[in-house]
Protein backbone atom coordinates (compact mmCIF):
# COMPACT_ATOMS: atom_id res chain seq x y z
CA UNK A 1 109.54 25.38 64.73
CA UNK A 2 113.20 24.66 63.63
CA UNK A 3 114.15 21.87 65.68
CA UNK A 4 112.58 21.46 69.30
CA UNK A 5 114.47 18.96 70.47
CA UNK A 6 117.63 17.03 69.26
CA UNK A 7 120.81 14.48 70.46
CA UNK A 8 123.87 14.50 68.10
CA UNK A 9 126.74 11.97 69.04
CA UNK A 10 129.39 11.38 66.89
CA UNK A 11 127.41 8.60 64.94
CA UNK A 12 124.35 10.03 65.08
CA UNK A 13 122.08 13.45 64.83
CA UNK A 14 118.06 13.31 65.53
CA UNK A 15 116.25 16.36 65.65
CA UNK A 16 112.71 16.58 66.53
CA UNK A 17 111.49 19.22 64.12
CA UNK A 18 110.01 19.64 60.06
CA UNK A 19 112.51 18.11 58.43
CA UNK A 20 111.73 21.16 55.86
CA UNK A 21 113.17 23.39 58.52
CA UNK A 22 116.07 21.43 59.58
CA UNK A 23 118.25 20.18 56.14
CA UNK A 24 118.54 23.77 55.20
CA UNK A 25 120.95 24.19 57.99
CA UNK A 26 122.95 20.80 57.04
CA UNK A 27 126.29 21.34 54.86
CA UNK A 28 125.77 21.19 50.78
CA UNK A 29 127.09 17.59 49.44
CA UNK A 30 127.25 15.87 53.39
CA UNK A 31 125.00 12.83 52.88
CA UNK A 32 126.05 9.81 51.23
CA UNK A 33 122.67 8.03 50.99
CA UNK A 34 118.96 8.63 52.04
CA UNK A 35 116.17 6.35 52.33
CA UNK A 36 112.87 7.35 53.57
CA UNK A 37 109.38 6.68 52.85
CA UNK A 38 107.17 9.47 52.71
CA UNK A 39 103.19 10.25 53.48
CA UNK A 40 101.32 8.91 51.04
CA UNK A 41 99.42 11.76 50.09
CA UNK A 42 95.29 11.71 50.36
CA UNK A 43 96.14 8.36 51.80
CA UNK A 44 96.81 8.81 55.81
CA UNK A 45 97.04 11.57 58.13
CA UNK A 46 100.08 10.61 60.40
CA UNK A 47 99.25 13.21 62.42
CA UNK A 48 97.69 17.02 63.26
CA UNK A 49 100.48 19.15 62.94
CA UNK A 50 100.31 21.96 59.56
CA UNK A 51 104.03 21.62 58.85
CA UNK A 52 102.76 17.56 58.12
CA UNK A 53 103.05 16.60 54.47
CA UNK A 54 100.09 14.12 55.20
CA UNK A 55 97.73 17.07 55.64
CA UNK A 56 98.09 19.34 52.80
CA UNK A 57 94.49 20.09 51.05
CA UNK A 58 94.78 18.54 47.80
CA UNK A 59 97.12 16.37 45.81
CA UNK A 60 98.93 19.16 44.00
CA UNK A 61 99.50 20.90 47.31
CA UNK A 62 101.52 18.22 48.88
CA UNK A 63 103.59 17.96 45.56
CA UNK A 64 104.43 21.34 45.74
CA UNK A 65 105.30 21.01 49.59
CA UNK A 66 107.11 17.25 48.80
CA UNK A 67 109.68 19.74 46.18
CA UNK A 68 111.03 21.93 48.97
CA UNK A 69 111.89 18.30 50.41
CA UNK A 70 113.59 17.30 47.37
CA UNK A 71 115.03 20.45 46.36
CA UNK A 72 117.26 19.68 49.86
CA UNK A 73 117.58 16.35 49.56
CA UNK A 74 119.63 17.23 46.39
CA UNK A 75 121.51 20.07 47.99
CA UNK A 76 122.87 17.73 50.79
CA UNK A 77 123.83 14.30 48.42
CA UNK A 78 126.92 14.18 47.43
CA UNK A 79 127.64 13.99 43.64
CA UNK A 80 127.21 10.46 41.97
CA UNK A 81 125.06 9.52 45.05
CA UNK A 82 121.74 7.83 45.29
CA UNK A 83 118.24 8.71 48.07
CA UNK A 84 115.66 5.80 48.26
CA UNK A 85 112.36 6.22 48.00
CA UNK A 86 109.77 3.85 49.55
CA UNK A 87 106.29 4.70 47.94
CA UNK A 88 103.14 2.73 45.94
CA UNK A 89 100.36 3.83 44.14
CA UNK A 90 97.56 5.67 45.37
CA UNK A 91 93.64 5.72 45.05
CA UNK A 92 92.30 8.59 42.60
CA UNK A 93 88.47 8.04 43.11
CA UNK A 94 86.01 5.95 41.07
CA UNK A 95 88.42 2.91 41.48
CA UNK A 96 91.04 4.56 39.50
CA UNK A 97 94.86 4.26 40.50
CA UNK A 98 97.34 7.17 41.11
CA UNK A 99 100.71 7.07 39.79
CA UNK A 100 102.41 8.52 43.16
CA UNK A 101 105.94 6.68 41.88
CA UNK A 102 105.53 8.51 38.36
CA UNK A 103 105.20 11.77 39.65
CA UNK A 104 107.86 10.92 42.55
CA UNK A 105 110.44 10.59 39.21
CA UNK A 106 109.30 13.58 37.61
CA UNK A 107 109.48 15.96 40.94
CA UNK A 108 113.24 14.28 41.38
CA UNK A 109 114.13 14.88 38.12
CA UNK A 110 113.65 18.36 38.55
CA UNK A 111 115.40 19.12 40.78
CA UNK A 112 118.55 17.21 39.55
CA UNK A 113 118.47 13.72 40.40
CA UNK A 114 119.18 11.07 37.66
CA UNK A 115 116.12 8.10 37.48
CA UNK A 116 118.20 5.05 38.55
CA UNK A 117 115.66 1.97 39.11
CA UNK A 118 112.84 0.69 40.62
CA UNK A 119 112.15 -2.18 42.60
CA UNK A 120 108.85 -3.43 42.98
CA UNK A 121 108.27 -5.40 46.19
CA UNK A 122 105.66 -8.25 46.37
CA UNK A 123 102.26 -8.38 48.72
CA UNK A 124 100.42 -11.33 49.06
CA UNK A 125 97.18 -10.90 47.24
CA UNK A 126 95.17 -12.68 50.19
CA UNK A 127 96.87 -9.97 53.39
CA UNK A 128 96.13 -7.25 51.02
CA UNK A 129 92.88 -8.12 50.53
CA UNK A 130 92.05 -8.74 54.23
CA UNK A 131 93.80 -5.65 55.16
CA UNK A 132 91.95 -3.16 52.65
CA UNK A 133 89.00 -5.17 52.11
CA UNK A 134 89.38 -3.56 48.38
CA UNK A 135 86.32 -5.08 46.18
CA UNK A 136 88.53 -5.44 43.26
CA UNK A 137 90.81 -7.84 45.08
CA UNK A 138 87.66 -10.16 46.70
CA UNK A 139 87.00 -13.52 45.40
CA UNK A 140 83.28 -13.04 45.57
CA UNK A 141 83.80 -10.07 43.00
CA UNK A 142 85.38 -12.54 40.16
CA UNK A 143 82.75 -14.76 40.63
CA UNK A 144 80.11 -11.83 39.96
CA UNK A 145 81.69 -9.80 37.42
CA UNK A 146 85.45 -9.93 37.06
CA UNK A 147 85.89 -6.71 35.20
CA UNK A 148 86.60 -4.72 38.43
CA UNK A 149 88.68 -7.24 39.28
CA UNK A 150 92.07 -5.85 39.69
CA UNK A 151 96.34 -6.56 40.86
CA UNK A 152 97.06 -6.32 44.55
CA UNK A 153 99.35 -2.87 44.44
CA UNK A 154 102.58 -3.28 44.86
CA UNK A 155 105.04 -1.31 47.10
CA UNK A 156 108.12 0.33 44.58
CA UNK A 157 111.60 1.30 45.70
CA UNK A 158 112.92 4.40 43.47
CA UNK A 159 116.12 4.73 43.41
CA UNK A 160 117.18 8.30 42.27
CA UNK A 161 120.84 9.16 41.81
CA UNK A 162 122.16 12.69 41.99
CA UNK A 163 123.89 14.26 38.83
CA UNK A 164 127.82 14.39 38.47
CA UNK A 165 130.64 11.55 39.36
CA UNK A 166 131.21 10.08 42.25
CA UNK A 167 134.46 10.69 44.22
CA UNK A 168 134.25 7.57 46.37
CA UNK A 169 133.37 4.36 45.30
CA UNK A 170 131.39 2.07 46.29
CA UNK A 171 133.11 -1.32 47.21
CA UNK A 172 132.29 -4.96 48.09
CA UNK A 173 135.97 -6.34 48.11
CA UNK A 174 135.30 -9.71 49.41
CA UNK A 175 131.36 -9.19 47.01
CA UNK A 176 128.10 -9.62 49.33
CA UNK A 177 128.38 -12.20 51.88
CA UNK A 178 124.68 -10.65 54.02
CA UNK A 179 121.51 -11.56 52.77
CA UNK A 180 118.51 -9.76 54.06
CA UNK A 181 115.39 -11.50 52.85
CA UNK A 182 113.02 -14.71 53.53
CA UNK A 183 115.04 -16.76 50.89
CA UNK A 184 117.94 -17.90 52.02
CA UNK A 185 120.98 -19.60 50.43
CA UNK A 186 121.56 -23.43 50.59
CA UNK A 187 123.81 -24.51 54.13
CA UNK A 188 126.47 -25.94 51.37
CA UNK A 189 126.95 -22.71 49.40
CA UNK A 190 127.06 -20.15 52.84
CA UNK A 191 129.82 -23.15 54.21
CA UNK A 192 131.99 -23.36 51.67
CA UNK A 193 132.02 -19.43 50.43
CA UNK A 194 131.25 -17.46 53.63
CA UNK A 195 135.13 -16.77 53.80
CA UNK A 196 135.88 -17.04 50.23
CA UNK A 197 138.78 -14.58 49.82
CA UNK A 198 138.15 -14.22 46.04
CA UNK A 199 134.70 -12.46 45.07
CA UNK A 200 134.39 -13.04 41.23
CA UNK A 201 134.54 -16.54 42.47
CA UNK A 202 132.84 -16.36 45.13
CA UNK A 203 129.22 -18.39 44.72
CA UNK A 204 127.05 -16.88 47.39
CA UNK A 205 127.85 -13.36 46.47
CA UNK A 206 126.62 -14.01 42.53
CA UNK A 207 123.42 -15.92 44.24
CA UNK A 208 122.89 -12.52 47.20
CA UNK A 209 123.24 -10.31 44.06
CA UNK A 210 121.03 -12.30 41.99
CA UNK A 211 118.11 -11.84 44.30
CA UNK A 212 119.06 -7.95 44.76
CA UNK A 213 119.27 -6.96 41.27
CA UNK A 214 115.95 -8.47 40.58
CA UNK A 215 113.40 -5.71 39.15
CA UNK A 216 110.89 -7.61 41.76
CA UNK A 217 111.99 -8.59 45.35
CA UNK A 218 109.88 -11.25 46.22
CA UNK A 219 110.97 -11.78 49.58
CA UNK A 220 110.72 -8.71 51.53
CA UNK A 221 109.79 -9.85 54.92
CA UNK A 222 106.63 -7.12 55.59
CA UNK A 223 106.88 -7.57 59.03
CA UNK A 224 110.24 -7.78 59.57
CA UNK A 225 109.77 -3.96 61.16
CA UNK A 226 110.76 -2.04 63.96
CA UNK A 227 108.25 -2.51 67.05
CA UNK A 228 105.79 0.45 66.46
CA UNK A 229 103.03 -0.16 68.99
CA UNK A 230 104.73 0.68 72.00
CA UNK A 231 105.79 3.92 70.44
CA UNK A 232 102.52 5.02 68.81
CA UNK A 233 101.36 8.21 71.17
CA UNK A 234 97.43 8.29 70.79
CA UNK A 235 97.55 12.11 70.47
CA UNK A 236 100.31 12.65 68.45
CA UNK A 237 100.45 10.25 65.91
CA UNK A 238 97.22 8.99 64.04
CA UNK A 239 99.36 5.94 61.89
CA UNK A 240 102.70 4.49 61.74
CA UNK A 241 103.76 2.48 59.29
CA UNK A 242 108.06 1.57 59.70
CA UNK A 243 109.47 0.36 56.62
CA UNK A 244 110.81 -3.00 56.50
CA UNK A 245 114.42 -3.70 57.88
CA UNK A 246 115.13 -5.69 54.48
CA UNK A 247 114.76 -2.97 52.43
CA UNK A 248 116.70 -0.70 54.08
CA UNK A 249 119.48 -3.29 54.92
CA UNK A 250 119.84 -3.86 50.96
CA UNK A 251 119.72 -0.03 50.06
CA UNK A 252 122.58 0.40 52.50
CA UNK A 253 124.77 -2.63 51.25
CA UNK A 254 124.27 -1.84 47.34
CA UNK A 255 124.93 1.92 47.95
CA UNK A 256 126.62 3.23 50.55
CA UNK A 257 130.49 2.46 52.10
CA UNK A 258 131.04 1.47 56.26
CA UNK A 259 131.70 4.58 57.90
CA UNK A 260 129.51 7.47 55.38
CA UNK A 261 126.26 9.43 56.61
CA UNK A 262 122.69 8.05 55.90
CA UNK A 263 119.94 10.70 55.87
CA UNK A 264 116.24 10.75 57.07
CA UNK A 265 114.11 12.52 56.73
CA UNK A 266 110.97 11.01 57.97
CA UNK A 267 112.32 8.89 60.62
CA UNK A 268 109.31 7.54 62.52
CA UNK A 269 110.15 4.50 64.82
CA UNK A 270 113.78 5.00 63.87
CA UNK A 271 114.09 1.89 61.28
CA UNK A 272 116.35 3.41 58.96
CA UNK A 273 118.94 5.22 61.90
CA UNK A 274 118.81 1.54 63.58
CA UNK A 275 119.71 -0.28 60.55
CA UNK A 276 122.51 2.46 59.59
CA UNK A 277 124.05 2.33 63.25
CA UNK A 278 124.00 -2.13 62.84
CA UNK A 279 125.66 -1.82 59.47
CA UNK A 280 128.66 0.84 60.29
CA UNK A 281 127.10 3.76 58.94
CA UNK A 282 126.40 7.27 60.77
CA UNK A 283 122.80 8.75 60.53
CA UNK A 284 120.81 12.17 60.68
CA UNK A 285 117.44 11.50 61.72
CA UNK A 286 114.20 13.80 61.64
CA UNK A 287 110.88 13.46 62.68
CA UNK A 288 108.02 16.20 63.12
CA UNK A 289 106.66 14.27 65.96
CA UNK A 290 108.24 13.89 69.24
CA UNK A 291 108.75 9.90 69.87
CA UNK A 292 107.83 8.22 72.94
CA UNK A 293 110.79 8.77 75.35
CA UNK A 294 111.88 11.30 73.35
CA UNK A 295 112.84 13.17 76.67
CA UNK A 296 115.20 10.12 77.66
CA UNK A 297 116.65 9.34 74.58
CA UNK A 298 115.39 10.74 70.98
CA UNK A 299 115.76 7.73 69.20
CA UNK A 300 114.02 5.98 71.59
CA UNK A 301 116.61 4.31 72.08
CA UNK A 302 116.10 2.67 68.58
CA UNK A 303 113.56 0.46 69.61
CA UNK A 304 116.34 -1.08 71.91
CA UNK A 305 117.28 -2.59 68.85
CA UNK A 306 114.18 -4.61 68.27
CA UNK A 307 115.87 -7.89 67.79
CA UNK A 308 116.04 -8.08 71.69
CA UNK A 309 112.45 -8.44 71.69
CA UNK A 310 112.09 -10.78 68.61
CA UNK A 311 114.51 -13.55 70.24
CA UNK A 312 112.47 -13.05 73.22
CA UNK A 313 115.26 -11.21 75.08
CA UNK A 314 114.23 -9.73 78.35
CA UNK A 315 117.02 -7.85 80.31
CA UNK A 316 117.79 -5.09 78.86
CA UNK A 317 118.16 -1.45 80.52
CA UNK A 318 118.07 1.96 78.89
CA UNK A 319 121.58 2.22 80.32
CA UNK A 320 123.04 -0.60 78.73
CA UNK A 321 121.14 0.46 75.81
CA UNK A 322 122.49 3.62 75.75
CA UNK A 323 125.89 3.16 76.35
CA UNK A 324 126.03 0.37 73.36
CA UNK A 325 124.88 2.64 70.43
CA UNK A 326 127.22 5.73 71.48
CA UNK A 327 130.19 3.01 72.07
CA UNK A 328 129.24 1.07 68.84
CA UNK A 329 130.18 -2.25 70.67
CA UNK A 330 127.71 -4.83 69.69
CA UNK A 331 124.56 -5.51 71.91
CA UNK A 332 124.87 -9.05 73.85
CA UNK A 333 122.28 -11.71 73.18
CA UNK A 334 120.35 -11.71 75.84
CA UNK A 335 118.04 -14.94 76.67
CA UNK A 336 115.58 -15.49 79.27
CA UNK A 337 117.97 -16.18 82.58
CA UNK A 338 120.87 -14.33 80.82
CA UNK A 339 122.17 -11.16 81.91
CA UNK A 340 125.25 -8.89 80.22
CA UNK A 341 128.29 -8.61 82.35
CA UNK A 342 130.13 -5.06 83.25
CA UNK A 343 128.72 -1.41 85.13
CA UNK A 344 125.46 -1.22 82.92
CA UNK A 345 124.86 -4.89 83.56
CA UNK A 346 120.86 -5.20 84.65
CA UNK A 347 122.01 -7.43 87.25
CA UNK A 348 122.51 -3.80 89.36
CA UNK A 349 119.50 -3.19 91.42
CA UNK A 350 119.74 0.85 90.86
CA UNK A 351 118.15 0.75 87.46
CA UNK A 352 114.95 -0.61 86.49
CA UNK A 353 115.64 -4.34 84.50
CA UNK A 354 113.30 -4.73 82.29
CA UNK A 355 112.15 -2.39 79.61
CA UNK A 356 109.71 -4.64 77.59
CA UNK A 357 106.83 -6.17 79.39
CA UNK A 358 107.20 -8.63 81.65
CA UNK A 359 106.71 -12.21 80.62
CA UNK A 360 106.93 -15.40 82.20
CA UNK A 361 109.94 -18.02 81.19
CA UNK A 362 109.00 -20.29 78.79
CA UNK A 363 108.98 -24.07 80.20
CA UNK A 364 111.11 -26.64 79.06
């Protein structure tokens, strides 16, 4: 398969292909961070393709198929540089648990990496239970017999770093002034230190890194994601799951510079390219199944930045689109009865206007 489709600019490279295929062909020590989440094995099928991790025949398959990944991975991070891993445990059978993240560690420790840390990330008990209808997790099961009764699983971030020293450091010269969660700091403390020009004074850095070098982020907003729906092809792709833009956002601030290469590997909906693009970073991006509008623009055109649709933004083109991401200037905030100014402006009657559904103005 190699790669059957791909669009490299010079701050970005997707390829539609098995990503097992592709990184051979990348340079040795040319990424500066990954983060990807990976199938969950015996868990989904994300789609029917062979070369699809999700469909291996047993558990001990798909480990041995996840360790070409890794062995790659390695090969391509630079020295003293860390890949993120997005995974939780799995169901063995009999109501026994899986240790996925332990044998995640083990599989990256052979092949070189250094176990860094782990971040568990809180679910609400009730959502999970809705969502899997598990038994041990029901209210109606305590009252019976509580002995089945069990935690709602968390999801873990592993954070693996790569053997020998690295050449570039890391820097937050002015600390962390972006927080990317559901808490947020007081009004008074982002006021007075937002353009604090010292950062071991500086207040709302120690509070941001407070909440990020907590063993358990509690704030995670779970659907704070990338719109999927509209991108889900019924043939193709049988679930999609994006991983939340406030994990990634924090993987890239903690451990990566403005400017260096993000890798990955399973890029789905494009959550972790779109969130390396909005913080400075370039990105390689793979996916084994061809996105919708993959023929117009790979990335789909990253969800056309999915805030547009969040702040119930309306005019936005695949032009204007387009031209932003491979110019880097920043998107405008567009509002119902806004429109952008300049030659990809939707106000031009060539191009269609709208790309997400229509819907009426709200009424004031």
């Amino acid at each position: 398969m190699a790669v059957a489709d791909q669009k490299i600019t010079d701050r970005y490279a997707v390829y539609n292909g098995d990503c097992i295929e592709v990184l051979p062909g990348m340079k040795d020590e040319s990424i500066h961070i990954s983060i990807y989440s990976p199938p969950f094995a015996e868990l989904y099928n994300y789609s029917s393709s062979d070369r699809d991790l999700s469909n291996c025949a047993s558990y001990e398959q798909f480990l041995e198929h996840y360790g070409f990944l890794v062995r790659e991975i390695s090969r391509v991070t630079m020295p003293g540089r860390v890949t993120c891993v997005h995974c939780m445990d799995l169901k063995a059978g009999n109501g026994a648990q899986r240790d996925f993240p332990g044998d995640i560690i083990r599989l990256h420790e052979k092949h070189g990496f250094l176990y860094h840390s782990r971040h568990a990330i809180w679910k609400e008990p009730l959502r999970v239970a809705i969502r899997t209808r598990a038994l041990g997790l029901m209210h109606r099961q305590l009252v019976k017999d509580s002995s089945l009764c069990r935690a709602a699983g968390a999801d873990f971030l592993l954070v693996f770093r790569k053997a020998g020293a690295n050449k570039v450091p890391v820097k937050h010269p002015l600390g962390l002034l972006h927080y990317a969660g559901e808490r947020q700091p007081s009004p008074t403390l982002v006021q007075k230190y937002a353009h604090w020009k010292n950062a071991k004074t500086n207040k709302l850095s120690h509070w941001i890194w407070q909440q990020y070098a907590s063993s358990v982020w509690m704030d995670i907003r779970t659907g704070r994601v990338l719109p999927y729906r509209e991108a889900k092809e019924v043939q193709e792709e049988k679930h999609v799951c994006p991983l939340q833009l406030d994990v990634i956002e924090r993987c890239l601030t903690l451990w990566s510079n403005s400017g260096e290469t993000m890798l990955t590997p399973f890029m789905g909906v494009g959550s972790e390219v779109y969130c390396a693009l909005k913080f400075g970073r370039r990105a390689v991006g793979i996916e084994l199944i061809r996105c919708l509008e993959a023929r117009d623009f790979p990335v789909a055109r990253l969800r056309l930045l999915a805030s547009a649709r969040s702040a119930g933004r309306v005019y936005v083109n695949s032009q204007y689109v387009a031209s932003v991401l491979t110019s880097g200037r920043p998107l405008v905030a567009l509002t119902f009865g806004s429109r952008p100014s300049g030659p990809c402006s939707p106000t031009r009657k060539r191009s269609r206007p709208v790309c997400w559904p229509r819907r009426a103005a709200p009424t004031t």
